[in-house]
C-alpha atoms as a PDB file:
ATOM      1  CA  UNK A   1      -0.327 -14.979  11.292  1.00  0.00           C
ATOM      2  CA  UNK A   2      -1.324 -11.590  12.189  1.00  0.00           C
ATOM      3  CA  UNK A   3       2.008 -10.014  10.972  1.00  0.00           C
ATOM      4  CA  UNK A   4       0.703 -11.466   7.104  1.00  0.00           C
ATOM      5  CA  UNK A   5      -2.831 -10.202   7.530  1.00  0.00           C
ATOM      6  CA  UNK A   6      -1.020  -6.635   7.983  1.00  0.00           C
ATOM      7  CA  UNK A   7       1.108  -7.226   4.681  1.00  0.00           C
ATOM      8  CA  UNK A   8      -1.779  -7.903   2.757  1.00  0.00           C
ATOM      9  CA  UNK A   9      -3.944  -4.792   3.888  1.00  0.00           C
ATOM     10  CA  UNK A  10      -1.112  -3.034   3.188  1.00  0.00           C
ATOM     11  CA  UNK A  11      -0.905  -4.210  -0.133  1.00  0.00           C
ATOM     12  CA  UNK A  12      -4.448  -3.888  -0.819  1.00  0.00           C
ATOM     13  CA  UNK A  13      -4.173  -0.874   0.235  1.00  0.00           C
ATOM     14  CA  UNK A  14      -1.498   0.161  -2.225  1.00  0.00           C
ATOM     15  CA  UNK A  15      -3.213  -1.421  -5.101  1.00  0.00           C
ATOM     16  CA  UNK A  16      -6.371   0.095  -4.152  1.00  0.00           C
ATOM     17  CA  UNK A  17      -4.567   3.577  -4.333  1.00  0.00           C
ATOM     18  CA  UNK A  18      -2.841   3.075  -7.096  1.00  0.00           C
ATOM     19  CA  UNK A  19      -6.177   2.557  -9.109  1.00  0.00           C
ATOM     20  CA  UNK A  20      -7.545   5.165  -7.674  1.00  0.00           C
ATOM     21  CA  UNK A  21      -4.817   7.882  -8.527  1.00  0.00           C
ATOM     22  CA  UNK A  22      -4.953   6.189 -12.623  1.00  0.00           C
ATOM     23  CA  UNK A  23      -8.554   6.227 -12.685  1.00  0.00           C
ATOM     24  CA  UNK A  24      -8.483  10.285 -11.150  1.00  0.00           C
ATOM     25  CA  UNK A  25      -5.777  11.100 -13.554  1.00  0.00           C
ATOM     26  CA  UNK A  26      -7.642   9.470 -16.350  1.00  0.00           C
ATOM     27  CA  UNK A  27     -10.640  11.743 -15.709  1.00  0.00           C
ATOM     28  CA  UNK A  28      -8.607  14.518 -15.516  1.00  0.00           C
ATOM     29  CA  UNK A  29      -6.837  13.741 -19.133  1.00  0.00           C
ATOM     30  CA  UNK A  30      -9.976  13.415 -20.429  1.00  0.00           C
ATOM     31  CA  UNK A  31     -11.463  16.570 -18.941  1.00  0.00           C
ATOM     32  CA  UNK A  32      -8.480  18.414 -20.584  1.00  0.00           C
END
């Protein structure tokens, strides 16, 4: 049970980043 809680923060986590990083590089296109 708590070994798949783990997995899923993880993954959240990576989505979460992910987003981030194309939203940031987004603004940065733009800026340019």
């Amino acid at each position: 049970m708590e070994i798949v809680l783990m997995v899923l923060l993880v993954v959240a986590v990576i989505l979460f980043i992910m987003v981030v990083r194309m939203l940031v590089l987004d603004m940065t296109h733009n800026d340019n």
